[in-house]
Protein backbone atom coordinates (compact mmCIF):
# COMPACT_ATOMS: atom_id res chain seq x y z
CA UNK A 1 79.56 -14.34 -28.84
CA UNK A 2 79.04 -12.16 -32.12
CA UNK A 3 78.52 -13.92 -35.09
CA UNK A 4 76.36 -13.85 -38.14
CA UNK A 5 72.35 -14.33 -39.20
CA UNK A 6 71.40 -15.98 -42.44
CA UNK A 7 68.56 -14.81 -44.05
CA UNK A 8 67.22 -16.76 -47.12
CA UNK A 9 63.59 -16.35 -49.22
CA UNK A 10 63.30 -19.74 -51.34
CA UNK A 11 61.14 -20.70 -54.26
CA UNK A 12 60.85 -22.74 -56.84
CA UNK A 13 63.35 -21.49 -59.51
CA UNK A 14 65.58 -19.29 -57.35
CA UNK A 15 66.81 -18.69 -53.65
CA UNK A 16 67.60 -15.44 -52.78
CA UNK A 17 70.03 -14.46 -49.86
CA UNK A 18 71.59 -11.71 -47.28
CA UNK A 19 74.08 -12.09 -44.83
CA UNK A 20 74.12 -9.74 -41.68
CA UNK A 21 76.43 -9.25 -38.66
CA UNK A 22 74.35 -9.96 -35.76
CA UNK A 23 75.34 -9.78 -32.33
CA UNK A 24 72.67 -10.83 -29.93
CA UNK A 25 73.76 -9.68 -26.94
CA UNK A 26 72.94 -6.04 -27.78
CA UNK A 27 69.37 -5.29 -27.46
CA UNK A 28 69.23 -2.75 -29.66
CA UNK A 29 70.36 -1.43 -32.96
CA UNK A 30 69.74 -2.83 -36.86
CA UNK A 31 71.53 -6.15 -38.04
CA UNK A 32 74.31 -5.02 -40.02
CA UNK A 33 74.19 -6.55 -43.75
CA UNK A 34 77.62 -7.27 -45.09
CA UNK A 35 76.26 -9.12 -48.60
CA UNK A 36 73.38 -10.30 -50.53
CA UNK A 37 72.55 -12.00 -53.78
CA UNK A 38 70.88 -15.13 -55.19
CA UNK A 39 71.13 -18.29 -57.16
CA UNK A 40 68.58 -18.10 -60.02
CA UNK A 41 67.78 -20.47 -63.09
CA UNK A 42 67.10 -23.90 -60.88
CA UNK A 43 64.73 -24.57 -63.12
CA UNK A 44 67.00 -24.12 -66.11
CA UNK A 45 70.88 -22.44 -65.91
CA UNK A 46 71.73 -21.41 -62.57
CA UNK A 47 73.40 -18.45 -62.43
CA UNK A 48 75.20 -17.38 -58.77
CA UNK A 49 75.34 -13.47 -57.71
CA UNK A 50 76.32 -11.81 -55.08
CA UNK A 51 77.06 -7.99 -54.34
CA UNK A 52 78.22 -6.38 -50.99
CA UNK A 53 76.38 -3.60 -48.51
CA UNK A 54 77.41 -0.76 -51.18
CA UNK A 55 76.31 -3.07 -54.58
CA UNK A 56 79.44 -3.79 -55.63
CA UNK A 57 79.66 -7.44 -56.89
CA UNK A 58 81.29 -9.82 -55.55
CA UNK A 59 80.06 -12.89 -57.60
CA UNK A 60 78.55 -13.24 -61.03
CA UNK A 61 79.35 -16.50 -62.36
CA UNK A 62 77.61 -20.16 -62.86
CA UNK A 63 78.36 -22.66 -60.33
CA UNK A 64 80.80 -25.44 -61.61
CA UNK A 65 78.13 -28.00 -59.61
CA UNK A 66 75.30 -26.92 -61.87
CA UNK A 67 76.99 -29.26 -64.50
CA UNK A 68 76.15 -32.77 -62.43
CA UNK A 69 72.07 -31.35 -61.75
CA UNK A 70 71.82 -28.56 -59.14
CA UNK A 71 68.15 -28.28 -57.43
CA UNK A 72 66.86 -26.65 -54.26
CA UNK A 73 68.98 -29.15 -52.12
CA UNK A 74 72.43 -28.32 -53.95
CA UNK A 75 71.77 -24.45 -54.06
CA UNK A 76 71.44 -24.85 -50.87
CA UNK A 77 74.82 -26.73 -49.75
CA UNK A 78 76.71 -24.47 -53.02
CA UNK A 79 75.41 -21.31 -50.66
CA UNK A 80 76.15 -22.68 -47.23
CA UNK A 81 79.72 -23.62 -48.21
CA UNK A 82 80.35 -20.37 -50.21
CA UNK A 83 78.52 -18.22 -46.76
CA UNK A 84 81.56 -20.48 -44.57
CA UNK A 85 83.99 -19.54 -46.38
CA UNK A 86 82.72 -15.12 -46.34
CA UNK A 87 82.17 -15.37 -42.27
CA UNK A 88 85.48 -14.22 -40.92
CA UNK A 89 86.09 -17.19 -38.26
CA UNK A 90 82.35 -15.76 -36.58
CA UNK A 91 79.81 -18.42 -36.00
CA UNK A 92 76.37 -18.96 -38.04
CA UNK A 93 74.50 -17.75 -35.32
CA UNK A 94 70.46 -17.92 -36.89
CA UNK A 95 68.80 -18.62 -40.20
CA UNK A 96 65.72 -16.55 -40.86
CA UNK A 97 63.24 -17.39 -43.84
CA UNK A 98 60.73 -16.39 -45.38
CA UNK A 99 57.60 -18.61 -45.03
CA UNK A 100 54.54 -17.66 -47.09
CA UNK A 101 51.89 -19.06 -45.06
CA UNK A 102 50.98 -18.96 -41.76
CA UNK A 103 48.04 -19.69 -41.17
CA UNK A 104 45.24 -18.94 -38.66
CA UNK A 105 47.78 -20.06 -35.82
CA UNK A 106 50.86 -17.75 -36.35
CA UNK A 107 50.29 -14.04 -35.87
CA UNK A 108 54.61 -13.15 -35.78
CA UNK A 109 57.75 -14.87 -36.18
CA UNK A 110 58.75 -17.93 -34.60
CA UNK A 111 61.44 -19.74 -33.53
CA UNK A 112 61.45 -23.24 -35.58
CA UNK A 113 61.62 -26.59 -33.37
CA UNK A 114 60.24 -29.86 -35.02
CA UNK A 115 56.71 -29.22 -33.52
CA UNK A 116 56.44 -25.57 -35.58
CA UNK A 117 57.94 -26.91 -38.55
CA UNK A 118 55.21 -30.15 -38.40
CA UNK A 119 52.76 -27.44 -37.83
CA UNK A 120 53.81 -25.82 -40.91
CA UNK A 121 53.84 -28.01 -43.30
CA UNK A 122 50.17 -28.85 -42.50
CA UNK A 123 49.90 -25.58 -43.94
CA UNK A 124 51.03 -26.70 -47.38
CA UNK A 125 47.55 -27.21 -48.79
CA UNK A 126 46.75 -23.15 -48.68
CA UNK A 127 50.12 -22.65 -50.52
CA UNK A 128 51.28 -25.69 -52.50
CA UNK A 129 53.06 -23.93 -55.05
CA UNK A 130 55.18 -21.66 -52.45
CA UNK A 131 54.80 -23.35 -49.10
CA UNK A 132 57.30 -26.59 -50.02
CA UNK A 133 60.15 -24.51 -51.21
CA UNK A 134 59.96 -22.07 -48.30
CA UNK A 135 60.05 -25.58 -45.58
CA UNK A 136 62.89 -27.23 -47.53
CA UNK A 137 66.05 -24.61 -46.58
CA UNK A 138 64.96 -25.16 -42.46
CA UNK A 139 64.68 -28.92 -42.91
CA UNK A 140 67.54 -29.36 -44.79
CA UNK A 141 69.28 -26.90 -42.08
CA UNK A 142 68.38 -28.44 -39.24
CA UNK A 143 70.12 -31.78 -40.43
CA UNK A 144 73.49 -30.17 -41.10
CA UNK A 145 73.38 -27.78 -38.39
CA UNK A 146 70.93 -28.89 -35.29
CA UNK A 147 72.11 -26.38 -33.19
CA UNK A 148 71.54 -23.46 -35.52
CA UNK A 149 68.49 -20.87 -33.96
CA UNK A 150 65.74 -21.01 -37.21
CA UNK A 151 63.27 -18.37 -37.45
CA UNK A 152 60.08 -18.47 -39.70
CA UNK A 153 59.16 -15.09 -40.69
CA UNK A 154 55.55 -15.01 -42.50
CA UNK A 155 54.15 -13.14 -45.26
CA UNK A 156 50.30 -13.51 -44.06
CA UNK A 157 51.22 -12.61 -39.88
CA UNK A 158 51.71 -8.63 -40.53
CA UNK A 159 47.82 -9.25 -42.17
CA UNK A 160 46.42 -10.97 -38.48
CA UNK A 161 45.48 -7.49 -37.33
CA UNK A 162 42.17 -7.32 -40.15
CA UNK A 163 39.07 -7.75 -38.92
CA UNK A 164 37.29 -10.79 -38.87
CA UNK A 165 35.02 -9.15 -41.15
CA UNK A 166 37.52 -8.21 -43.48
CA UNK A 167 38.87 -11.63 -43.49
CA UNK A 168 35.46 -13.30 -43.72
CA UNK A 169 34.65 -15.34 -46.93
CA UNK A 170 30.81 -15.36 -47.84
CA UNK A 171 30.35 -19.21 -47.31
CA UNK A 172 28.94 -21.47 -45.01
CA UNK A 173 30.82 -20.98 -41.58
CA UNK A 174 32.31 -24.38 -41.70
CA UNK A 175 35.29 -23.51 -44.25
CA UNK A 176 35.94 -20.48 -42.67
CA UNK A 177 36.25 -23.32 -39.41
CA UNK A 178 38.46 -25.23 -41.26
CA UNK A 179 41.03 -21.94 -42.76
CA UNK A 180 39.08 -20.86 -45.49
CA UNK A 181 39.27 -17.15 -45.22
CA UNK A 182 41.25 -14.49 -46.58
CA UNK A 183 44.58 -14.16 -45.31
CA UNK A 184 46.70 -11.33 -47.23
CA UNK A 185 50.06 -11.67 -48.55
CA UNK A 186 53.19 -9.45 -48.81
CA UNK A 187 52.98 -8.92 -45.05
CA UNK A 188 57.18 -9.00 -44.44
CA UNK A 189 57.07 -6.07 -47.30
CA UNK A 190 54.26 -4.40 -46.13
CA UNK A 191 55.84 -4.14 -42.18
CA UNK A 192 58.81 -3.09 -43.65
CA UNK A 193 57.27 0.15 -45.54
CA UNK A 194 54.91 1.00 -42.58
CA UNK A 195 57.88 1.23 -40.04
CA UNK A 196 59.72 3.07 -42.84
CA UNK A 197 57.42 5.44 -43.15
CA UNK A 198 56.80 5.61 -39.55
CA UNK A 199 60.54 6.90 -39.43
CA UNK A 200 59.90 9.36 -41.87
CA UNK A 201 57.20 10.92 -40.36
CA UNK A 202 57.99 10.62 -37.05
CA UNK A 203 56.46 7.93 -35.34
CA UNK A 204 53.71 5.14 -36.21
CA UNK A 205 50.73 7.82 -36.10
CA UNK A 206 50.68 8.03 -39.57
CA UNK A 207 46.88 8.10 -39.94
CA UNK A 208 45.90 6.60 -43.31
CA UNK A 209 48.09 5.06 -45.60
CA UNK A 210 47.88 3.18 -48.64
CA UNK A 211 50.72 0.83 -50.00
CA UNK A 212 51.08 -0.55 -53.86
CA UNK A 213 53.32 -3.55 -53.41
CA UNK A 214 53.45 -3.44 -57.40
CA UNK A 215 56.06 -6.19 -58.90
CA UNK A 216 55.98 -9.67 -60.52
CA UNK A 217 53.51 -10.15 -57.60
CA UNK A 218 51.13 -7.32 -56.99
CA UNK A 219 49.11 -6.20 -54.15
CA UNK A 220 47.64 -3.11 -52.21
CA UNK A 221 47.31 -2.55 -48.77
CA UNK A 222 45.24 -0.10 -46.64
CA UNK A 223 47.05 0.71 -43.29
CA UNK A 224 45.86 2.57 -40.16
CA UNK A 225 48.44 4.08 -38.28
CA UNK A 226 50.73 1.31 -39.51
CA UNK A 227 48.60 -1.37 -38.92
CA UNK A 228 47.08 -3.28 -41.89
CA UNK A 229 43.27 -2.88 -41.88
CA UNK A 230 42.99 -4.19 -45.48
CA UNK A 231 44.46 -5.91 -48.27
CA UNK A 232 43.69 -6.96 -52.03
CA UNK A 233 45.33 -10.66 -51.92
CA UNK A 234 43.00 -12.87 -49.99
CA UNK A 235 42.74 -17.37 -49.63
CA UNK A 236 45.79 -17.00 -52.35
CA UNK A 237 48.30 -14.97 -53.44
CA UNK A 238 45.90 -15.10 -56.68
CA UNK A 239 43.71 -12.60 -55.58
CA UNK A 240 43.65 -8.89 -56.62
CA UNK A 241 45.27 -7.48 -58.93
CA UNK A 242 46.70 -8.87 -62.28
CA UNK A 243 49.86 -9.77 -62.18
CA UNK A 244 53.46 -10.32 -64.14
CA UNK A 245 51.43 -14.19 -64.84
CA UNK A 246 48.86 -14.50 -62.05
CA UNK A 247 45.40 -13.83 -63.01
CA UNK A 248 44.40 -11.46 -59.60
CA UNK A 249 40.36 -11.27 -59.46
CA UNK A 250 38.15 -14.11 -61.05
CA UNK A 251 34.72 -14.77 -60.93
CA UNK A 252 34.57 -18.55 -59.46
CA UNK A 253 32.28 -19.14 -62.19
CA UNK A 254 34.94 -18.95 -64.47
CA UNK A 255 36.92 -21.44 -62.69
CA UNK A 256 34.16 -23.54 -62.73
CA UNK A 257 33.91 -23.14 -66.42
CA UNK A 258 36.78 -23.87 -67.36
CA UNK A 259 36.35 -26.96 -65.28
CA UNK A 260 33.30 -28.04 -66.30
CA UNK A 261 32.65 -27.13 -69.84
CA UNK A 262 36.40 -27.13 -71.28
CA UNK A 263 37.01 -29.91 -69.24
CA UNK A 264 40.62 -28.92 -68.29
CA UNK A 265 41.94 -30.73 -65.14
CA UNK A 266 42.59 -29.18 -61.54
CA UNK A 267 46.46 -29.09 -62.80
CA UNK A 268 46.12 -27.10 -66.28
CA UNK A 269 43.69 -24.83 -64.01
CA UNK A 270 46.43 -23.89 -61.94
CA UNK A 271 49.35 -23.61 -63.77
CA UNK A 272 46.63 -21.14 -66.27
CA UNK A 273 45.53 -19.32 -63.05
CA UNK A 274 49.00 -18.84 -61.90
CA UNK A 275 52.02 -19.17 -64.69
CA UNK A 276 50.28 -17.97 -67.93
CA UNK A 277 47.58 -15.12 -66.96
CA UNK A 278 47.89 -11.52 -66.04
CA UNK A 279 50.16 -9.48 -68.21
CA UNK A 280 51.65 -12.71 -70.36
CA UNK A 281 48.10 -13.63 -70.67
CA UNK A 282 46.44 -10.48 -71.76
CA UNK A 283 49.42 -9.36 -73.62
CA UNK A 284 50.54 -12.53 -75.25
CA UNK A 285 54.10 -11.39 -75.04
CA UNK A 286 55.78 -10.99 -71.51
CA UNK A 287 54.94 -10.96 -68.24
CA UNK A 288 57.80 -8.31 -67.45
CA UNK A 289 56.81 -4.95 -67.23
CA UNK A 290 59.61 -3.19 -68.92
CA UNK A 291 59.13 -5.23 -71.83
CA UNK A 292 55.68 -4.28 -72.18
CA UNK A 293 56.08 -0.71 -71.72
CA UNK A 294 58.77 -0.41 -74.68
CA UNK A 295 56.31 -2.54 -77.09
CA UNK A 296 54.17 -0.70 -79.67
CA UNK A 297 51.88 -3.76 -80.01
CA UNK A 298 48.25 -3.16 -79.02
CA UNK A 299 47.98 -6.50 -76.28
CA UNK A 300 50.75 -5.00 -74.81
CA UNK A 301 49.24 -1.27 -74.24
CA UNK A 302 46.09 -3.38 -73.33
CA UNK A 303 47.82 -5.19 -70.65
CA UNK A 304 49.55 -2.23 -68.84
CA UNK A 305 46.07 -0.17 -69.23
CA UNK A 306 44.54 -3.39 -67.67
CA UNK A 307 46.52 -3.57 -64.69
CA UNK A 308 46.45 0.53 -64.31
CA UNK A 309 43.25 0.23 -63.89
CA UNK A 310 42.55 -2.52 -61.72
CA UNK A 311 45.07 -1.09 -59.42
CA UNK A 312 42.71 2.46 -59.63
CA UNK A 313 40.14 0.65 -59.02
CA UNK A 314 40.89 -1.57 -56.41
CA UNK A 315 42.43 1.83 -54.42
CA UNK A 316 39.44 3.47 -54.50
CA UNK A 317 37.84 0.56 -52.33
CA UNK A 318 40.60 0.36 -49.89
CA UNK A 319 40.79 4.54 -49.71
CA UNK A 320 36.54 3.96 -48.72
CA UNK A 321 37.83 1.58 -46.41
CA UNK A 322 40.08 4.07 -44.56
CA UNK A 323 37.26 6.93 -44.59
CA UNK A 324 40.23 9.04 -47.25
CA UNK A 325 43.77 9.22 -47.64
CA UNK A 326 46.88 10.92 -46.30
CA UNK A 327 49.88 8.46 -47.73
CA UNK A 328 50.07 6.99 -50.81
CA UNK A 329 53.07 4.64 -51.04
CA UNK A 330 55.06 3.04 -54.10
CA UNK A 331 56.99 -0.44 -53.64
CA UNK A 332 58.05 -3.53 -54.95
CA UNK A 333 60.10 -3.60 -58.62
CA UNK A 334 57.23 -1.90 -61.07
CA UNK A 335 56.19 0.66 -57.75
CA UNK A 336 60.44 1.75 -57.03
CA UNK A 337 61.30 1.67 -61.18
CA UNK A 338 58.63 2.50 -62.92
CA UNK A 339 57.82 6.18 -63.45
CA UNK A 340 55.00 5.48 -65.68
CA UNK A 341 52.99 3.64 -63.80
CA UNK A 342 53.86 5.86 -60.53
CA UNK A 343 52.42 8.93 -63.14
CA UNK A 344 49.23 6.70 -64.72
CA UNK A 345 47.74 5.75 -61.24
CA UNK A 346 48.10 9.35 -59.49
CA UNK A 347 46.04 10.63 -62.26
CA UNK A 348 43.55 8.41 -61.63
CA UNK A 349 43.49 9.52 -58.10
CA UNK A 350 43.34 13.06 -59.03
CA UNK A 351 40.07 13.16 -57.37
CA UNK A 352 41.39 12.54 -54.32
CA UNK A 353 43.72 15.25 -54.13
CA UNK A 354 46.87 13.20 -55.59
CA UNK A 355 49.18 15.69 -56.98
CA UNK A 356 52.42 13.80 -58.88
CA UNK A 357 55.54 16.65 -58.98
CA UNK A 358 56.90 14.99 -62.71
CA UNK A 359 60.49 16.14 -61.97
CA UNK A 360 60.66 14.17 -58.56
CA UNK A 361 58.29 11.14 -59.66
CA UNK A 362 60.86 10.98 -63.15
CA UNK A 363 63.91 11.14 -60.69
CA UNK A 364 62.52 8.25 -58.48
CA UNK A 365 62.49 10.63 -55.64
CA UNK A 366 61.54 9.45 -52.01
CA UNK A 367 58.91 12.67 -52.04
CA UNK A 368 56.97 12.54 -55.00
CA UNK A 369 54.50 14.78 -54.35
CA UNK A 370 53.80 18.43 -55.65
CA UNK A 371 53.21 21.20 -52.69
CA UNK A 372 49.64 21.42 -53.89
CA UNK A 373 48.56 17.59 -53.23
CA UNK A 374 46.23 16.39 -50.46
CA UNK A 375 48.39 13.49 -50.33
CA UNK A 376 51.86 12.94 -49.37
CA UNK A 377 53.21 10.55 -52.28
CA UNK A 378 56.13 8.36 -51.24
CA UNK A 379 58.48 5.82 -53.43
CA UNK A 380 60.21 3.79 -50.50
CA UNK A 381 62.34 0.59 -51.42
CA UNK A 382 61.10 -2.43 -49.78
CA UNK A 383 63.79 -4.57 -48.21
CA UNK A 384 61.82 -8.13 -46.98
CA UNK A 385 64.90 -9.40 -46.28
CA UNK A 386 66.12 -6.71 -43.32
CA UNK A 387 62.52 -7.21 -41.88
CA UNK A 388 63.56 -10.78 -41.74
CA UNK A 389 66.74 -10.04 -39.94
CA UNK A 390 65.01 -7.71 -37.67
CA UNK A 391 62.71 -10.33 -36.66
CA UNK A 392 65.25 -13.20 -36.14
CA UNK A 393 67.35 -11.02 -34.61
CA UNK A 394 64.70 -10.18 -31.87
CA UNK A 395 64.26 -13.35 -31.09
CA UNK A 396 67.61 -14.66 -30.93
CA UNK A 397 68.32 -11.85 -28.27
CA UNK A 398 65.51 -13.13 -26.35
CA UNK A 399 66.43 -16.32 -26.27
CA UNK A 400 69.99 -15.60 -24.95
CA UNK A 401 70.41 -16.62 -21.04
C-alpha cells in the first residue's frame, strides 16, 4: 500500500525534516518529496518552518507548546502530530535518520531493530556531542509507533571504502583495535554529490574528483570514480578544516597544553575545541560566513583568509592523493552561496589548471568553469536528506514480501 517516508536529521538545537511519497512496491524511481522544513531554537525560541517541493511556505510560526518547555522529545511529538495531520489518509510507512556515527561495524544503511539501535548507542563515546540527539527520534519512535520500518543512514559508511592506510592513526595498534582510527564525516552529502555528478557526466567513471563540503561544518573529500579514497575529517568531526566554531587541525600538544599547563578541564576543552574556535574564534565576531565577509574589521578578513587557505592547502594533499584532478566540486551553504570563496580557492589552484568563468561562478551556475580550464568546476546543491530517502526507500522495498 502507498504511503509516506519520514526523513528527519536531529541535533542538539534543531531537527530538521522532509516528507516524501514513497511507494515501496515499485522498485524503481526517486521518492517523491512533497515538504520539508525544521524546528530550530530548542535551545532557546523555537521557531517551526516548513515550505513545500517548489519553496513555497507553508509554516513560519512558533509553536504554541514552546510556552510550557519544548525539547527534543516535544519537537518531536509537535512534528509527528503536525506530519498526521499533512499525510492525506496514506500511512507512515518508514522513518529514515541521519546517524553520525557508525562505526567500524556499519558500512550502509540499516534497518533499526533493538539489537542495531543497542549497537549504536555503544557508539556514543566517538560522537557524544551528535550521537545522542541522532538515537533519540528512533527510540522515541519506536515507542509510539512499533510497527514503523526505521532506517539509520550514516554519515561515516559512504567513508568505509578508504584504505586502511588512509584510515590508520600513527599509534600503537591497540586503539586502532579498539575504534581509534579515522573515520570521515559528511558521507550522506558526499554520496549524494558523487551520484549527482555521476548523472551529469554520464555514469560513475568520473575519474578524479574533489568535493568542498564547505558550511557551518567543513570538509573535503577526494573521490575516485565516485568512490571516496580520502577525506579531511578523521576520529571527529573536529578534524580538518576550520570551521563556522570548530577548530579543524590541532597539534595534540596543544590539547595537552591547554590541559596541563592552563589547567582547563576535559569539559571547557571541548566546548573551546568545538563551540568557540574556527571563524568565531579567530575572528572574535561570528562564526557565520556572511557576516564575516561584509565586516571591514581585520579578525574578520583574518578569519576568511584563514580558512581560504587551509582549504588550499588541504586540496593540494588530497589532489597528490588522486595523482591530479579532473572535478572540482562546490557544496554545502558557504560552497552553493558563496561566490567569493568559490573565486578565492580556484585561484589558489591556478596551478593546477583551475580556470573560474566570473560571470557563471557570480551567477551560481552549475558549470563554473571557463573553456580554457583543466578542470571541470561544478557548484551542485547537496540534498542529505533525498540520499536518506533513497536509502530507506531501498530497503523498505526489499523488505516487502
Amino acid at each position: 500500500m502507498p504511503g509516506n517516508l519520514l526523513v528527519l536529521n536531529s541535533g542538539s538545537s534543531s531537527l530538521k525534516f522532509a516528507l516524501y511519497d514513497a511507494d515501496p512496491a515499485e522498485d524503481s524511481g526517486e521518492p517523491e518529496m512533497f515538504l520539508r522544513g525544521q524546528i530550530t531554537g530548542l535551545d532557546a525560541t523555537p521557531e517551526f518552518r516548513v515550505l513545500d517541493a517548489d519553496g513555497h511556505k507553508i509554516e513560519d510560526r512558533r509553536p504554541a507548546e514552546a510556552d510550557s518547555g519544548f525539547g527534543q522529545e516535544e519537537a518531536l511529538d509537535f512534528l509527528m502530530d503536525w506530519v498526521e495531520g499533512q499525510t492525506k489518509g496514506k500511512p507512515l510507512q518508514a522513518a529514515g535518520h541521519r546517524v553520525v556515527h557508525g562505526g567500524a561495524g556499519f558500512a550502509g544503511p540499516v534497518r533499526v531493530d533493538a539489537e542495531a539501535l543497542q549497537e549504536l548507542e555503544a557508539l556514543v563515546p566517538l560522537a557524544p556531542l551528535h550521537q545522542p540527539h541522532n538515537l533519540a527520534p528512533i527510540r522515541s519512535l519506536a515507542k509510539s509507533y512499533p510497527d514503523l520500518f526505521q532506517v539509520a543512514c550514516f554519515d561515516t559508511a559512504f567513508h568505509h571504502s578508504q584504505s586502511p592506510l588512509e584510515r590508520r592513526l600513527a599509534l600503537p595498534r591497540r586503539f586502532g583495535e579498539r575504534g581509534v582510527m579515522r573515520y570521515g564525516f559528511h558521507g550522506l552529502s558526499y554520496e549524494y554529490v558523487a551520484e549527482t555528478l555521476g548523472d551529469r557526466v554520464g555514469g560513475r567513471d568520473t575519474c578524479r574528483a574533489l568535493v568542498a563540503h564547505l558550511g557551518s561544518g567543513a570538509s573535503l573529500a577526494a573521490l575516485r570514480d565516485g568512490v571516496s579514497v580520502g577525506t579531511t575529517m578523521g576520529f571527529t568531526a573536529l578534524d580538518g578544516l576550520p570551521m563556522s566554531t570548530r577548530c579543524g587541525s590541532l597539534d595534540p600538544g596543544a590539547v595537552l597544553y591547554l590541559l596541563q599547563e592552563l589547567e582547563m578541564s576535559p569539559e571547557e576543552v571541548t566546548t573551546l575545541l568545538y563551540e568557540e574556535s574556527g571563524l568565531l574564534g579567530v575572528s572574535g565576531i561570528s562564526g557565520d560566513m556572511r557576516t564575516l565577509l561584509e565586516s571591514e574589521e581585520p579578525a574578520a578578513r583574518e578569519a576568511v583568509d584563514l580558512f581560504v587557505y587551509r582549504t588550499v592547502r588541504e586540496m593540494g594533499a588530497l589532489t597528490a592523493l588522486l595523482g591530479g584532478l579532473d572535478h572540482l566540486v562546490f557544496t554545502g551553504g558557504i560552497g552553493e552561496r558563496a561566490a567569493v570563496i568559490r573565486e578565492r580557492v580556484c585561484d589558489g589552484l591556478r596551478w593546477l589548471g583551475v580556470d573560474l568563468d566570473p560571470d557563471a561562478n557570480a551567477a551560481h551556475a552549475e558549470r563554473a568553469d571557463h573553456d580554457r580550464s583543466r578542470v571541470a568546476i561544478w557548484v551542485i546543491p547537496t540534498d542529505e536528506e533525498r540520499m536518506i530517502a533513497r536509502h530507506s526507500l531501498r530497503l523498505l522495498r526489499k523488505a516487502q514480501p
